[in-house]
Protein backbone atom coordinates (compact mmCIF):
# COMPACT_ATOMS: atom_id res chain seq x y z
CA UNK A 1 0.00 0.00 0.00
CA UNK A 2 1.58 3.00 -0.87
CA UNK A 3 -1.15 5.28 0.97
CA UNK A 4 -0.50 8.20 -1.90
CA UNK A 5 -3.66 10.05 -1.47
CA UNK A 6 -4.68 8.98 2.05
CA UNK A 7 -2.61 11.71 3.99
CA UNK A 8 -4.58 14.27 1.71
CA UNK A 9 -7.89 14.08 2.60
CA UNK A 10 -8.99 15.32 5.85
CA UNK A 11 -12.70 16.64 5.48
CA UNK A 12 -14.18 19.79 6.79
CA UNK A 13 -16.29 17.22 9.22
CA UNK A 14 -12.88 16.27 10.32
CA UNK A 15 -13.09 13.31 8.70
CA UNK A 16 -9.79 11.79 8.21
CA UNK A 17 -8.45 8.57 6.41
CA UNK A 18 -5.93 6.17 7.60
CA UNK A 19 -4.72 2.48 6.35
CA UNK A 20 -6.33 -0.20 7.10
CA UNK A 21 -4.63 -2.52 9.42
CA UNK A 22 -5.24 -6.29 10.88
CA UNK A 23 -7.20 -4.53 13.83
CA UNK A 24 -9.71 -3.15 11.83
CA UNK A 25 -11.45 -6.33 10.42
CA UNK A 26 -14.43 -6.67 13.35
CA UNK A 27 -15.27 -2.71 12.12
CA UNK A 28 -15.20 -3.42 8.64
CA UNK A 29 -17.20 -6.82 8.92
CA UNK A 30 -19.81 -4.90 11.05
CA UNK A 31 -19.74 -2.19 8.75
CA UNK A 32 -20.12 -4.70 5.84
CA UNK A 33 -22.89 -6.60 6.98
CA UNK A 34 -25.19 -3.22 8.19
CA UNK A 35 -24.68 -2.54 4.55
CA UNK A 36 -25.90 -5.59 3.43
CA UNK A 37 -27.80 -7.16 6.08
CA UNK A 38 -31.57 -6.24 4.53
CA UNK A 39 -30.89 -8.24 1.30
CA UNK A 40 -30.42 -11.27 3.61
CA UNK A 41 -33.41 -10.39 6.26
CA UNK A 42 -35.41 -13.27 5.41
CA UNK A 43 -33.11 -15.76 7.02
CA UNK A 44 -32.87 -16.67 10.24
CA UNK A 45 -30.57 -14.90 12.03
CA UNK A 46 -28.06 -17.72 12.68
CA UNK A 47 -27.96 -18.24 8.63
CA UNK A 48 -27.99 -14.83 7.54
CA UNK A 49 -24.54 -13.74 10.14
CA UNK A 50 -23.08 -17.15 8.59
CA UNK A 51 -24.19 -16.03 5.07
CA UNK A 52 -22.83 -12.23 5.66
CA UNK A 53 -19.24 -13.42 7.39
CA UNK A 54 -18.33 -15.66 4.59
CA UNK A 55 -19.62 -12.68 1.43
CA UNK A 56 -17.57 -10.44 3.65
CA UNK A 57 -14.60 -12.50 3.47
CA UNK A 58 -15.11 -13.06 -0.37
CA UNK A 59 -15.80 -9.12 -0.81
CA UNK A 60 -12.04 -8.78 1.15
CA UNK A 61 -10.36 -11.24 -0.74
CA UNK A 62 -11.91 -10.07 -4.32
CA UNK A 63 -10.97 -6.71 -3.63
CA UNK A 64 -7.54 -7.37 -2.88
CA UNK A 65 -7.00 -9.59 -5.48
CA UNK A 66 -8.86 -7.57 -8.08
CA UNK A 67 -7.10 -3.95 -7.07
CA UNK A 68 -3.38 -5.04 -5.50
CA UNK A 69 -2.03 -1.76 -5.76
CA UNK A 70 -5.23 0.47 -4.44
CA UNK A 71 -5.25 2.07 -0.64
CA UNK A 72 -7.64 0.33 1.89
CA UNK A 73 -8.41 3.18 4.16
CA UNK A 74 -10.70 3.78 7.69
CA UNK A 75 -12.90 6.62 7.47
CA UNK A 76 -12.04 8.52 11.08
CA UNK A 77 -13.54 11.10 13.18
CA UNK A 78 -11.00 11.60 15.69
CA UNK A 79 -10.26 8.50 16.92
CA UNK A 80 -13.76 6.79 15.99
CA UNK A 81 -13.66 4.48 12.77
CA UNK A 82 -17.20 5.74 10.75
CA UNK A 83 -16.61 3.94 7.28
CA UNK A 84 -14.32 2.60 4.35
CA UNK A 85 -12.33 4.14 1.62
CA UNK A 86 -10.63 1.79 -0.80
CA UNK A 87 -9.18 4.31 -3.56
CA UNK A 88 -6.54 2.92 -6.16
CA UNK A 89 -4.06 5.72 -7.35
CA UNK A 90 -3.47 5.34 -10.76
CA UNK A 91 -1.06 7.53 -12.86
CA UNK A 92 -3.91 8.25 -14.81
CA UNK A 93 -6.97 8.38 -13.23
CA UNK A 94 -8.50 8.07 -9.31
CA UNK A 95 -10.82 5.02 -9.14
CA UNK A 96 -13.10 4.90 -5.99
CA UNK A 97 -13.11 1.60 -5.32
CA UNK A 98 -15.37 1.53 -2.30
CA UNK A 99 -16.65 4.13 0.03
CA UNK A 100 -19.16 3.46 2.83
CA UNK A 101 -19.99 5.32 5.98
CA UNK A 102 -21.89 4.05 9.05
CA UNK A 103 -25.78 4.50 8.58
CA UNK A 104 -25.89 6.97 11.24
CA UNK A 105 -23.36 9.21 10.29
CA UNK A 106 -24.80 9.40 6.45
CA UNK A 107 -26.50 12.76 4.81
CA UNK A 108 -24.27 15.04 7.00
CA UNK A 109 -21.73 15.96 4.10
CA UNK A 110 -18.95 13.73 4.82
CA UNK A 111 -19.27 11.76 2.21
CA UNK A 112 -19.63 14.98 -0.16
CA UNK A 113 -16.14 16.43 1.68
CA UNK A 114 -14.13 13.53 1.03
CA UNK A 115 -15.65 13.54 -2.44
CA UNK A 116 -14.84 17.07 -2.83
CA UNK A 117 -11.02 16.45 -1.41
CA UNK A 118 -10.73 13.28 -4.03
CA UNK A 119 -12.10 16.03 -6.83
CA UNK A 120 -9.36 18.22 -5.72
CA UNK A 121 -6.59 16.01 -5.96
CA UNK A 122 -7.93 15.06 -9.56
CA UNK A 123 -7.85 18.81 -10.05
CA UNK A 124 -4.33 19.21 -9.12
CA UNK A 125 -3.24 16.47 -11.39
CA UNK A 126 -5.75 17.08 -14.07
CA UNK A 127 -7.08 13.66 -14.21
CA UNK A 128 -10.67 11.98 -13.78
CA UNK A 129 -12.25 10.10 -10.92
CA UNK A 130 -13.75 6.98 -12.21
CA UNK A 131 -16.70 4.88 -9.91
CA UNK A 132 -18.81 2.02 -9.97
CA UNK A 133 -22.27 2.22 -8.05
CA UNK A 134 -24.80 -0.20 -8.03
CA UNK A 135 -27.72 0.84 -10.11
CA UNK A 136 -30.35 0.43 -6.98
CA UNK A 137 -28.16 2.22 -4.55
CA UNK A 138 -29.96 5.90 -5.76
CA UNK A 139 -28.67 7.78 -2.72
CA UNK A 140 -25.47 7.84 -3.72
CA UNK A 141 -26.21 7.96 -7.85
CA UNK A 142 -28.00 11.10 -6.91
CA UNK A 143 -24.95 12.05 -4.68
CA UNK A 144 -22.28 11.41 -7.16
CA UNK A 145 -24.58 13.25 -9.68
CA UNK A 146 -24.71 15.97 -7.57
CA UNK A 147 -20.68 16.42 -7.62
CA UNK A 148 -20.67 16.01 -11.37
CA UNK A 149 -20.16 12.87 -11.76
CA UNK A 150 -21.68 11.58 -15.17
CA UNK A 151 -22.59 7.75 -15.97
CA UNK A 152 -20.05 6.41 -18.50
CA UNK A 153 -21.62 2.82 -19.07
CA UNK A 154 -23.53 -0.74 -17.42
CA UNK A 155 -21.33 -3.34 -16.16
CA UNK A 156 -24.04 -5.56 -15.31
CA UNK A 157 -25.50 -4.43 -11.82
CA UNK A 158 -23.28 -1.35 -11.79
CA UNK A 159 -23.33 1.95 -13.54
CA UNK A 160 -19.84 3.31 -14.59
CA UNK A 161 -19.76 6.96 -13.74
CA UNK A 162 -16.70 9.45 -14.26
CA UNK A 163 -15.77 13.23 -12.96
CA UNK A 164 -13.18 14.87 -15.32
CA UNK A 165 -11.47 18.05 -14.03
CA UNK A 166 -13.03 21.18 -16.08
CA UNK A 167 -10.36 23.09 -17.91
C-alpha cells in the first residue's frame, strides 16, 4: 500500500483517512454486513450472520486480489472508525473503489467532503475520478450526480460513472 492520497484528505467534518490494518477487520465486517444485512433479512438470524461473514470475506479477498495496488483506508472522526475508503491511485486516473460510511453518520456531508477532497486532488493532477455504483443504490447515484459525476456505461448491476477536471 503505498497510501499516496490517504494523507490528503482530511474533510471539513474532520473526517480523516488512515490504512487499514489487521485490527480493523471486526469494524469493517460490522460495517459490511449493516450494509448488506436487509438483502439477507429473510433468514434466520443464525444463517444470515453465517451467510454475511463468509460474502464479507469473499468481498475482502476479491478486492484485494482484483485492485493489489489500491489504498484500503478507515474513514475517522477523531479517533472513531465511521466507514471505508478503498481508492486505487493510478497515474492516470483516481478510481473509488469503495466508500461506505456508518448508517448513522450518512446525509451530514462527509461523504460529499471527502468527495470534494478526491475532486481536488484530480484537479491538481488534471485527471478523472472513475466509480462504480450499483444501479439500486440511488442515494449515492443522486450524490455522485450531484458532484458532477456523469454515468459512462452498465457493467451488469453497476453503472460506470466518471468526474473529469473542467479546464
Amino acid at each position: 500500500m503505498t497510501d499516496r492520497v490517504f494523507p490528503r484528505l482530511q474533510s471539513q467534518h474532520r473526517a480523516t483517512v488512515r490504512p487499514v490494518t489487521p485490527d480493523d477487520e471486526p469494524f469493517l465486517r460490522q460495517l459490511y454486513i449493516s450494509l448488506r444485512a436487509a438483502e439477507f433479512a429473510a433468514l434466520p438470524e443464525p444463517q444470515r450472520d453465517r451467510v454475511l461473514a463468509m460474502q464479507f470475506k469473499v468481498h475482502q479477498q476479491g478486492y484485494r486480489q482484483q485492485f493489489p495496488e489500491a489504498d484500503f483506508g478507515i474513514v475517522q472522526q477523531g479517533a472513531a472508525a465511521i466507514g471505508k475508503l478503498t481508492l486505487d491511485d493510478r497515474p492516470d486516473e483516481l478510481h473509488i473503489i469503495d466508500l461506505a460510511l456508518c448508517a448513522k453518520l450518512r446525509n451530514q456531508g462527509i461523504g460529499t467532503a471527502l468527495l470534494q477532497d478526491i475532486q481536488a486532488i484530480a484537479t491538481r493532477r488534471n485527471c478523472p475520478v472513475r466509480l462504480m455504483v450499483i444501479h439500486r443504490n440511488r442515494p449515492a447515484i443522486r450524490l455522485y450526480q450531484r458532484l458532477g459525476f456523469h454515468p459512462t456505461g452498465n457493467a451488469g448491476l453497476y453503472l460506470a460513472m466518471t468526474w473529469t477536471p473542467t479546464a
